[in-house]
Protein backbone atom coordinates (compact mmCIF):
# COMPACT_ATOMS: atom_id res chain seq x y z
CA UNK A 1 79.83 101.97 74.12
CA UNK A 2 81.26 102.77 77.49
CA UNK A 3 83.58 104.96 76.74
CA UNK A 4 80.92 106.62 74.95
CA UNK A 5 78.52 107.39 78.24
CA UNK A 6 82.03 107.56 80.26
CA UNK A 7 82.91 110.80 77.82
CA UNK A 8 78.93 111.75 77.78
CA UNK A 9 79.44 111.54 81.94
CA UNK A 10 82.49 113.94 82.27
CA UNK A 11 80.84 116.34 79.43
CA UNK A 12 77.68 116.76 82.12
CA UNK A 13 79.73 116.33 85.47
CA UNK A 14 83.39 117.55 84.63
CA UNK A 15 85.77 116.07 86.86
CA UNK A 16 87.55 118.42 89.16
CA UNK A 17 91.29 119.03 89.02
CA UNK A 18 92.28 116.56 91.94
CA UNK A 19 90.33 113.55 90.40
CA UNK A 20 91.82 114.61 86.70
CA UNK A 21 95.71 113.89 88.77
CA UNK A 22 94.08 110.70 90.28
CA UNK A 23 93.37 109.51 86.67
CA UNK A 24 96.51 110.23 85.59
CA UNK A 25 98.08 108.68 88.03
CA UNK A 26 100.51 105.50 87.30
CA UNK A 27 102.10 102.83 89.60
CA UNK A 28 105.41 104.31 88.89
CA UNK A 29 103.97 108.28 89.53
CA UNK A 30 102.12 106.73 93.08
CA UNK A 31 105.09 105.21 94.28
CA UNK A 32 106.91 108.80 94.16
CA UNK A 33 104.60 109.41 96.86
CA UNK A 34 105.89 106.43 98.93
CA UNK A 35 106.45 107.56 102.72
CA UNK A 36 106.57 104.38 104.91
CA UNK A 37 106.61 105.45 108.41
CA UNK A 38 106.33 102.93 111.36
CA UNK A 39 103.87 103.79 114.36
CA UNK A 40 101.84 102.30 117.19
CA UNK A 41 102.76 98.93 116.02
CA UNK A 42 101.59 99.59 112.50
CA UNK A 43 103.73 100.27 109.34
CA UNK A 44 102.01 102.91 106.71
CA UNK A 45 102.71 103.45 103.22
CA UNK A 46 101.49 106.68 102.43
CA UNK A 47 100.75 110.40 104.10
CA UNK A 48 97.77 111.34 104.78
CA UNK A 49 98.35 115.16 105.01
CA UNK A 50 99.40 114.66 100.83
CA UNK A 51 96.50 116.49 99.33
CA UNK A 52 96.08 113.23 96.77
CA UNK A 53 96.83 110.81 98.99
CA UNK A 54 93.94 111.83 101.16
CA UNK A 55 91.58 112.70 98.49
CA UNK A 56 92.15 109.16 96.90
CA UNK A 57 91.66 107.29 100.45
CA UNK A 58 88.10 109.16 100.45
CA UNK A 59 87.07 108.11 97.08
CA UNK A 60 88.31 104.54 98.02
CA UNK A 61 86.65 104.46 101.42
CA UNK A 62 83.06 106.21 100.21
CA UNK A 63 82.86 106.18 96.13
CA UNK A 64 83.86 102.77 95.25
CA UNK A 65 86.71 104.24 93.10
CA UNK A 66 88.56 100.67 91.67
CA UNK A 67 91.23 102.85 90.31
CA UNK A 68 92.68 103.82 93.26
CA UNK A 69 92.34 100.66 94.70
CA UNK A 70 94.60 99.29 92.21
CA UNK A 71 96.72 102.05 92.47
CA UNK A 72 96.93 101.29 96.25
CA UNK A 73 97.17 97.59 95.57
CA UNK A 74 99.92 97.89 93.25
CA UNK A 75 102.03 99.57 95.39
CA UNK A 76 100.95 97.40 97.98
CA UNK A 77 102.09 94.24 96.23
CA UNK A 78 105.77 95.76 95.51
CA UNK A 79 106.01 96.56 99.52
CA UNK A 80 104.88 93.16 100.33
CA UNK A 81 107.08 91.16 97.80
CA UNK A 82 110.00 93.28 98.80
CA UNK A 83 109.35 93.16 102.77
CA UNK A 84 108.75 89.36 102.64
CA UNK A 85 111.28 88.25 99.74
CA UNK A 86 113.41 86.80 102.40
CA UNK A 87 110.31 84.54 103.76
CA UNK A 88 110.24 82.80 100.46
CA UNK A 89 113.49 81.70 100.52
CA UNK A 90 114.43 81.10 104.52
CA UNK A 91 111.19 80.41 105.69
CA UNK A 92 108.74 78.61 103.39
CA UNK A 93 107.17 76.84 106.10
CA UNK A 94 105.27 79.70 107.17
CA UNK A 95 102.69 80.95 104.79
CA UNK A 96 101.90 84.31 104.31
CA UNK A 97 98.50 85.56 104.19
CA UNK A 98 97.04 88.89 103.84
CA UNK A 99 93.63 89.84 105.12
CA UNK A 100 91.51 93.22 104.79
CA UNK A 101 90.27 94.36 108.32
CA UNK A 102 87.10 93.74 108.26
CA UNK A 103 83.80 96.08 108.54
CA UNK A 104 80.65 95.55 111.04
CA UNK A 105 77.75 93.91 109.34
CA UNK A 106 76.00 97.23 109.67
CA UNK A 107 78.99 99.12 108.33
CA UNK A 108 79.41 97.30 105.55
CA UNK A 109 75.85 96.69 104.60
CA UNK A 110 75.10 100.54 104.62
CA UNK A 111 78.62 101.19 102.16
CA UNK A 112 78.14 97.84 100.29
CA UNK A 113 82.04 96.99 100.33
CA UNK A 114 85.24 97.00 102.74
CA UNK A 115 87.49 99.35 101.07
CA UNK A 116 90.71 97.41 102.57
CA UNK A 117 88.94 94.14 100.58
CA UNK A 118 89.36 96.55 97.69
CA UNK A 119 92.72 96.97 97.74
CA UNK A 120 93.18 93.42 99.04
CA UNK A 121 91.73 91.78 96.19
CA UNK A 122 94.63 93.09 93.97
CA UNK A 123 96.98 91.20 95.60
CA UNK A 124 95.24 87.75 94.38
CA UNK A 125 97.41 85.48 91.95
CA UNK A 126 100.84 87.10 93.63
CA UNK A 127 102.90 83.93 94.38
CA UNK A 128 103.81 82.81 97.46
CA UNK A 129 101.05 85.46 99.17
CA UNK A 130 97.35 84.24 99.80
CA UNK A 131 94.89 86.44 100.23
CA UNK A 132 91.67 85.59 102.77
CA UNK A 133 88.72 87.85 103.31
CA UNK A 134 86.76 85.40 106.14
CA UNK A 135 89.90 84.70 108.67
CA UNK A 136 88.57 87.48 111.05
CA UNK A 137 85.06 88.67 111.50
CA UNK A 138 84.01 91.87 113.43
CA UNK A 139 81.35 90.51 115.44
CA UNK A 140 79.81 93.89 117.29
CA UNK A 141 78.99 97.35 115.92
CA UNK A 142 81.42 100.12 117.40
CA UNK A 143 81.60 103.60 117.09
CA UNK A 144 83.65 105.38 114.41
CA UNK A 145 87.00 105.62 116.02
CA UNK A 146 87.40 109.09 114.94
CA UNK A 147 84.40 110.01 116.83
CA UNK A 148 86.62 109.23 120.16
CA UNK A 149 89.41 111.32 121.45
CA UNK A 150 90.91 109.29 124.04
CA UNK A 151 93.16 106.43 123.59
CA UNK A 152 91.77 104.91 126.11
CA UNK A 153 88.46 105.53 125.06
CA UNK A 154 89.07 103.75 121.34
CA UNK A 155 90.41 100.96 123.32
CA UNK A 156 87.43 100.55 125.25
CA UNK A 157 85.50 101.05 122.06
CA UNK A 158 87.12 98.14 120.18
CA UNK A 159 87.58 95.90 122.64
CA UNK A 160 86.69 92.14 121.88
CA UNK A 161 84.87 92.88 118.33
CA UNK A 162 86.93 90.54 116.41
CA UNK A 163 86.51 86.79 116.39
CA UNK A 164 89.01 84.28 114.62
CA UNK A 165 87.19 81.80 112.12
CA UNK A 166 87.50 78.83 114.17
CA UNK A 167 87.84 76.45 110.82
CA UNK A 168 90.58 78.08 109.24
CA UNK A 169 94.32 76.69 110.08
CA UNK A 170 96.43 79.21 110.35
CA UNK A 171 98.06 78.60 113.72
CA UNK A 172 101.43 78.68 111.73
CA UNK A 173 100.82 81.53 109.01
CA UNK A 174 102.29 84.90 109.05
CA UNK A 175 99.38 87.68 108.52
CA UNK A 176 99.55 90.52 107.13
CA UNK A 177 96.41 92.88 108.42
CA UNK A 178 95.66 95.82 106.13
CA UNK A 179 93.73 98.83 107.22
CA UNK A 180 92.89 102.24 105.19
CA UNK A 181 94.14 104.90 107.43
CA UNK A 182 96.70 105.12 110.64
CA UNK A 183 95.46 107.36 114.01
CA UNK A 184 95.72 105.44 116.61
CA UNK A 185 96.40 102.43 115.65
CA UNK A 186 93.49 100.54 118.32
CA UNK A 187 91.89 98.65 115.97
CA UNK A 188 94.20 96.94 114.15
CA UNK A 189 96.58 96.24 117.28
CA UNK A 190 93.08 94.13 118.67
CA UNK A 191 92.42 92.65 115.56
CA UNK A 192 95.90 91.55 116.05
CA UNK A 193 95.34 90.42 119.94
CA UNK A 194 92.38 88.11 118.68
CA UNK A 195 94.65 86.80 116.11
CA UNK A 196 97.62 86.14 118.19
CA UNK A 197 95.08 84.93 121.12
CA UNK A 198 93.92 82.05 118.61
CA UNK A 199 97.46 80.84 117.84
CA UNK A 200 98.85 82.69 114.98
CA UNK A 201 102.60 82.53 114.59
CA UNK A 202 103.12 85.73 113.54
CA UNK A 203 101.11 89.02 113.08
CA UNK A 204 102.23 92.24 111.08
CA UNK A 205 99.71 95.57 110.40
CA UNK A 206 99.89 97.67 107.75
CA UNK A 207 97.99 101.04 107.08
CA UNK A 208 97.65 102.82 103.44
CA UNK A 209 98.02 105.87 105.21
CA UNK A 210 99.07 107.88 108.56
């Protein structure tokens, strides 16, 4: 029956040629696309200035699109279980745990998700990495970050609008923050600050794309 009003859908509204690729896309096909670069503190996966790449980071962030974000997170979870296979072995004292960067209230309520959850969320059942959503909260509203031109000015802007669950024991974990897209780098480098500021042993970013 779904396919059914799924086939009766693209018959009204026919897909265009970009979202045709995206549905097309594989794991294998995505990660030809790989292009880890390592900036402002932050390590991203993909480019931006890819036609696809960006066109699938704007139907993650503002359509809901749960293909990509398994696309995303499956390339996600080969980076991380690559990057951290040594952990496992040498250091299984420190857990690894991956959180989404979280959205304002007011963001969030108005888009009804956090696309980075999205992609997050695909990482759940992968051994040896947890995955927490309510670690770090974003406790003011801020301006879009793109809105600013300054560095300094997005600094100012995101200064002190993260707060560290004070229940959660994590004073020894390694986390892994995971943001949609690179500029800057200002938010996820104070998400990181309030992090490191309530004891976490280690802190790495990450970025889809730059």
């Amino acid at each position: 029956m779904h396919s059914f009003f799924e086939r009766l859908f693209n018959l009204i509204f026919p897909p265009t040629a970009i979202e045709r690729e995206i549905r097309s896309l594989t794991p294998a096909s995505l990660a030809e696309r790989f292009n880890p670069i390592e900036a402002h503190g932050v390590t991203a996966l993909f480019s931006y200035h890819d036609p696809l790449i960006k066109q699938m980071v704007w139907r993650l962030k503002y359509k809901n699109d749960r293909y990509v974000a398994k696309l995303f997170g499956e390339l996600l979870r080969e980076f991380l279980l690559e990057e951290f296979a040594d952990s496992y072995i040498y250091d299984s004292d420190t857990p690894i745990i991956v959180v989404p960067l979280p959205l304002s209230f007011f963001r969030r309520a108005s888009r009804g998700y956090n696309q980075a959850e999205l992609v997050v969320r695909e990482l759940q059942g992968l051994d040896g990495i947890a995955v927490q959503t309510d670690i770090l909260k974003r406790v003011r509203y801020t301006k879009p970050q793109t809105s600013l031109r300054s560095q300094r000015a997005r600094r100012e802007n995101i200064k002190g609008s993260f707060r560290v669950h004070a229940s959660k024991n994590i004073a020894r974990a390694h986390i892994v923050l995971v943001d949609d897209v690179l500029t800057t780098g200002s938010t996820l480098r104070e998400a990181k600050r309030a992090l490191k500021d309530a004891g976490v042993k280690k802190v790495s970013c990450l970025a889809l794309a730059h």
